[in-house]
Protein backbone atom coordinates (compact mmCIF):
# COMPACT_ATOMS: atom_id res chain seq x y z
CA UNK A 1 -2.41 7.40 -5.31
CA UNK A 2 -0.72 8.93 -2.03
CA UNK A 3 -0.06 8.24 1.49
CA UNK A 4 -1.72 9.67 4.46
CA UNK A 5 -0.51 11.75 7.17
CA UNK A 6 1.35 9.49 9.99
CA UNK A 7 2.11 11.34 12.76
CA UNK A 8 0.87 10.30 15.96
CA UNK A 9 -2.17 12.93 15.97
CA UNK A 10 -3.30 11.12 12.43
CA UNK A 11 -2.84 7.54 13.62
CA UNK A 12 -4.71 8.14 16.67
CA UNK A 13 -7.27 9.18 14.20
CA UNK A 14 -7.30 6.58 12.14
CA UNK A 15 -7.22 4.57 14.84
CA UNK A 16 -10.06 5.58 15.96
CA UNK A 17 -11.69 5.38 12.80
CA UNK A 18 -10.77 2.02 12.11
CA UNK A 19 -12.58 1.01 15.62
CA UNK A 20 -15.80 2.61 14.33
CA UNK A 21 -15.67 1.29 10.91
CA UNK A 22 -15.01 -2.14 12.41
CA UNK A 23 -18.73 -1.80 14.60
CA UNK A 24 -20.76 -0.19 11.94
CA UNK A 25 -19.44 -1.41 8.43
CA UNK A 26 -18.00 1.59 7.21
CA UNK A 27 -14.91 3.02 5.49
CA UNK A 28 -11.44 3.35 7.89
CA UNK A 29 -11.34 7.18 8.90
CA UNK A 30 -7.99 8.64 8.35
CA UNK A 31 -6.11 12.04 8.67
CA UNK A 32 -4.48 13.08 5.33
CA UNK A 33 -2.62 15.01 3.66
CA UNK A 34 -3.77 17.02 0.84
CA UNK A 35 -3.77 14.86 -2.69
CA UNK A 36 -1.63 16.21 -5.96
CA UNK A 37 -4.03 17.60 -8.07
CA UNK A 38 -3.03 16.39 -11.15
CA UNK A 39 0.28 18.09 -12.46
CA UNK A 40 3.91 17.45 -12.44
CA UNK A 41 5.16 20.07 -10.32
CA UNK A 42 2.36 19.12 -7.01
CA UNK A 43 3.38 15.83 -7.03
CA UNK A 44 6.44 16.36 -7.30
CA UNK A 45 6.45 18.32 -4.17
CA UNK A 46 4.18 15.98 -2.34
CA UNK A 47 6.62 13.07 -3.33
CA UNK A 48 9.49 14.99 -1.76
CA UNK A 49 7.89 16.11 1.03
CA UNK A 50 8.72 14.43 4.28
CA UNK A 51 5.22 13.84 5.29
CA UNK A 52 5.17 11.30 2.40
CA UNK A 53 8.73 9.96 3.21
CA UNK A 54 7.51 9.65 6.75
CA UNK A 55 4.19 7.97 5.80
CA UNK A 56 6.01 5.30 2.86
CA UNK A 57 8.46 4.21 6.06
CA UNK A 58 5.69 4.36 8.54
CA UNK A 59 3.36 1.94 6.41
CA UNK A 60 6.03 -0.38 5.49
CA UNK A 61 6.98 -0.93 8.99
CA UNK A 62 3.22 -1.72 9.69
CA UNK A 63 2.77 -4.10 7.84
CA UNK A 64 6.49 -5.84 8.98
CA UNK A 65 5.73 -6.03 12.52
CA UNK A 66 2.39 -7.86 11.26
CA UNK A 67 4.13 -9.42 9.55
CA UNK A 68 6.81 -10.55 12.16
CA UNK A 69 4.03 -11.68 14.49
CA UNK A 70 2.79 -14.55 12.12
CA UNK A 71 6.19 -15.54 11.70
CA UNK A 72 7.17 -15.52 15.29
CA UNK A 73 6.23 -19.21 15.50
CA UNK A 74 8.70 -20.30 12.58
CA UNK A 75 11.63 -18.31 12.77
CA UNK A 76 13.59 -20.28 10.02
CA UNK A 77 11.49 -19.80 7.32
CA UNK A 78 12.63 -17.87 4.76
CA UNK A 79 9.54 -17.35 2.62
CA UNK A 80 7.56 -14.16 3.98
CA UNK A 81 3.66 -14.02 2.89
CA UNK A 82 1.60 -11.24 3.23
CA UNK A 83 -1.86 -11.93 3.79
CA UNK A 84 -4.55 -9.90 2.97
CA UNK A 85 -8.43 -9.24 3.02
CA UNK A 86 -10.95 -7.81 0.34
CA UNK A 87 -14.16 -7.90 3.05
CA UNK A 88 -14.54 -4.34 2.93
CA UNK A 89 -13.86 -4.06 -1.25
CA UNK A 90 -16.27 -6.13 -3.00
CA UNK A 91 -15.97 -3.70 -6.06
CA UNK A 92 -12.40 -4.00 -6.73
CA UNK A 93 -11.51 -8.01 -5.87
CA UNK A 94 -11.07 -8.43 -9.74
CA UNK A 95 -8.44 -5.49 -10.05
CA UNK A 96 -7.06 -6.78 -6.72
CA UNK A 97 -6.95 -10.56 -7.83
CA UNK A 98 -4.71 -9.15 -11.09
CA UNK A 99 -2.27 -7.08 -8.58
CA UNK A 100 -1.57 -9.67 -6.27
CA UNK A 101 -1.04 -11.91 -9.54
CA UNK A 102 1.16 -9.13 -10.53
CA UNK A 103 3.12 -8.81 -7.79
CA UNK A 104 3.20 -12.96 -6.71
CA UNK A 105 5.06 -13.37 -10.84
CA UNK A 106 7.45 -10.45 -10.32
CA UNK A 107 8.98 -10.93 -7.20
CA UNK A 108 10.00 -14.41 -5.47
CA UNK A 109 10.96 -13.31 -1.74
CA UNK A 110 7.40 -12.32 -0.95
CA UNK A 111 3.55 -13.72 -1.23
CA UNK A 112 0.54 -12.18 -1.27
CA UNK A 113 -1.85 -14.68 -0.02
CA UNK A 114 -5.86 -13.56 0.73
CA UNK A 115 -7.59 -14.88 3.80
CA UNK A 116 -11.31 -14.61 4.58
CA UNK A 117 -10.27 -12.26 7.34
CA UNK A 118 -7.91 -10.56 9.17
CA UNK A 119 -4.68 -10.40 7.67
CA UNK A 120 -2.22 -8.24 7.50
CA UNK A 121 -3.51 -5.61 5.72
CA UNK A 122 -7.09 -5.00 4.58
CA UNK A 123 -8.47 -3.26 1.48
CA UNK A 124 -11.31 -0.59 1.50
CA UNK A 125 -13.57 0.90 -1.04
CA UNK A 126 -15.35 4.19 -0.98
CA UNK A 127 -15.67 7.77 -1.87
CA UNK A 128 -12.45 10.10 -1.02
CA UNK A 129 -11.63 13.61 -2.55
CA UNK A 130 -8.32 12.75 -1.68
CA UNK A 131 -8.31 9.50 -3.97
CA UNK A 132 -6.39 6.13 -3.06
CA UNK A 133 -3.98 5.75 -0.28
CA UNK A 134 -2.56 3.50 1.83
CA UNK A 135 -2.52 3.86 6.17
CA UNK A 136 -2.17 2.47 9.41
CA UNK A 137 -4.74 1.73 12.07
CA UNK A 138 -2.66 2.54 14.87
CA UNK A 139 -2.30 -1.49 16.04
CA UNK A 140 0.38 -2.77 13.60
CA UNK A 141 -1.84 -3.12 10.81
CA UNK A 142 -1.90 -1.52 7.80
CA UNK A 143 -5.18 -0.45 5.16
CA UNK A 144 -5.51 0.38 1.15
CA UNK A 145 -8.19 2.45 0.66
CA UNK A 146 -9.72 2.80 -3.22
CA UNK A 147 -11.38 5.27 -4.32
CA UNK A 148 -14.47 5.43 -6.76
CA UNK A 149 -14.17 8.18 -8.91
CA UNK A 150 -9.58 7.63 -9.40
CA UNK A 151 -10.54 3.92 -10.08
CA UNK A 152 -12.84 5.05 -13.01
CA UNK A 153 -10.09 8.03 -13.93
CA UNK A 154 -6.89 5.98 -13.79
CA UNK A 155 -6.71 2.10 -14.78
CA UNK A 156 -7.75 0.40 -11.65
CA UNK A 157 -5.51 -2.27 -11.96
CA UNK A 158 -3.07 0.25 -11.80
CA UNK A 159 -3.90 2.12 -8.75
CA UNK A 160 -4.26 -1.04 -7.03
CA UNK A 161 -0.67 -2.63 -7.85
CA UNK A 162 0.60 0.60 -7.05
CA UNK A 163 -1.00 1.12 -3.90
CA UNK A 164 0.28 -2.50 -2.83
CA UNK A 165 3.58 -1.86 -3.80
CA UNK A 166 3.70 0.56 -0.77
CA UNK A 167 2.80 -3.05 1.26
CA UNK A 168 5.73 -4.24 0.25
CA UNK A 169 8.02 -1.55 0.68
CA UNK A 170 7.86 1.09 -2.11
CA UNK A 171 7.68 4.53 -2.14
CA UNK A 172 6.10 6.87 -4.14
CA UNK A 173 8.15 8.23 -7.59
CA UNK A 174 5.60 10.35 -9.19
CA UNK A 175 8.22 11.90 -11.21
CA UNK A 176 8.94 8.59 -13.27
CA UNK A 177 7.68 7.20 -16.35
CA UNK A 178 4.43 5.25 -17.01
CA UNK A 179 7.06 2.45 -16.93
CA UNK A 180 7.24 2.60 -13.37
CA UNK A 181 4.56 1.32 -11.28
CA UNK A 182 5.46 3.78 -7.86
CA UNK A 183 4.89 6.75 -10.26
CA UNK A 184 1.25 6.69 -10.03
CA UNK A 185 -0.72 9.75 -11.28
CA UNK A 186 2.07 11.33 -12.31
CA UNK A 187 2.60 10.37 -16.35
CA UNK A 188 -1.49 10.68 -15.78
CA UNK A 189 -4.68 9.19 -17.05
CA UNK A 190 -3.45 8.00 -20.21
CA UNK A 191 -1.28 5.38 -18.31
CA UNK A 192 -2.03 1.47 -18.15
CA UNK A 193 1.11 -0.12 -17.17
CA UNK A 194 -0.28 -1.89 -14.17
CA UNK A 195 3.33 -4.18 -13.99
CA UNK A 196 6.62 -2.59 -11.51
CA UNK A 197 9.66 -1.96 -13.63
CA UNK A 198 12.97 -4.55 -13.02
CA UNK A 199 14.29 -1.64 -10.40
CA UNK A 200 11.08 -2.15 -8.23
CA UNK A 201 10.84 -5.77 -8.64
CA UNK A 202 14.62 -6.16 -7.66
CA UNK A 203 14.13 -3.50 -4.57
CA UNK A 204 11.20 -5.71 -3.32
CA UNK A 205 13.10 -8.93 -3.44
CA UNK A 206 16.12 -6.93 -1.42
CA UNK A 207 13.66 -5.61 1.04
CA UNK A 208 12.22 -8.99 2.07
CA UNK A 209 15.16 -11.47 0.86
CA UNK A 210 15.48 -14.46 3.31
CA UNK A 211 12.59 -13.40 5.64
CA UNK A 212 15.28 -10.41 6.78
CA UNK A 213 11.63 -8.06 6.96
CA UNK A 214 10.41 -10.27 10.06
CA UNK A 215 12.86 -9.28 12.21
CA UNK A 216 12.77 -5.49 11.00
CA UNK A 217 16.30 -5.71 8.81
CA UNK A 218 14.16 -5.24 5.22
CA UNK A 219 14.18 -1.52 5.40
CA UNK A 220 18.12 -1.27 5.86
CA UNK A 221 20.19 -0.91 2.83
């Protein structure tokens, strides 16, 4: 449950990768930063490390400007949905079903909505030593990538919400409780709260309250 790298040299590579996994069926390349291994004290230094900061903001913003496209059309709306595809994760539509539930009954200035295709994000599946994560392609779009072997570690459902709460704005907080959804690995395996904590739902709902996200105002404040 971390970010990958996003400086320009890493989303020219996963740009790239994205163009070759859209040909030949295969798993979004990315450049990344190494995962926590397990403990308190490396995640704790790969939360407060500015590659992370940078790579919360830069996914965020991603997905916004996606976002902001769709929405071009219909400036007055004030509901914001945030559509989604599970193409390229066949293994994990259950867990991400239960998220996006999640998510949709805990905050109320945001949707999740899945589409056959396209989208404004996409979810992967695959094999990764450097477990889940969440990127950018490079084109204003943004990825979650799952990984096998922390899926069967950690409680999927878990990984998942938490790895979607970066769509919608969060960072990561591996320092908090198993109460907290953005703390990921950090309280470790034994976890199963799969639900984001009244701080997170309430910081959501600020982020995208009355469509302010379209025009790039959700990350002030």
């Amino acid at each position: 449950m971390r970010h990958s790298r996003t400086s320009r040299k890493a989303v020219l590579a996963a740009t790239i990768g994205l163009g070759f996994a859209a040909a030949l069926g295969a798993v979004p390349t990315a450049s990344a930063a190494p995962a926590p291994v397990g403990n308190s004290a490396s995640y704790a230094a790969y939360e407060r490390s500015q590659e992370n900061q940078d790579a919360n903001r830069a996914f965020f913003e991603a997905v916004q400007r996606s976002v902001a496209e769709q929405r071009a059309a219909n400036p007055g709306v004030l509901a914001v949905t945030v559509t989604y595809n599970t193409r390229n994760a066949p293994s994990f539509r259950s867990q991400i079903a239960s998220s996006t539930q999640i998510w949709n009954s805990s905050v109320s200035n945001v949707k999740l909505q899945e589409v056959s295709s396209g989208g404004n994000f996409s979810y992967y599946e695959g094999n990764d030593s450097r477990g889940s994560y969440a990127s950018t392609d490079g084109h204003g779009r943004g990825y979650i990538f799952l990984d096998y072997r922390q899926n069967q570690q950690y409680n999927s459902t878990r990984v998942t919400a938490h790895e979607t709460g970066h769509v919608l704005g969060l960072p990561d907080h591996y320092s908090g409780p198993c109460s907290e959804l953005m703390s990921g690995g950090g309280p470790g395996t034994s976890c199963q709260n799969p639900y984001p904590n009244s701080t997170e739902r309430s910081r959501v709902n600020q982020l995208w309250a009355n469509g302010l996200a379209a025009s790039g105002l959700g990350t002030k404040g």
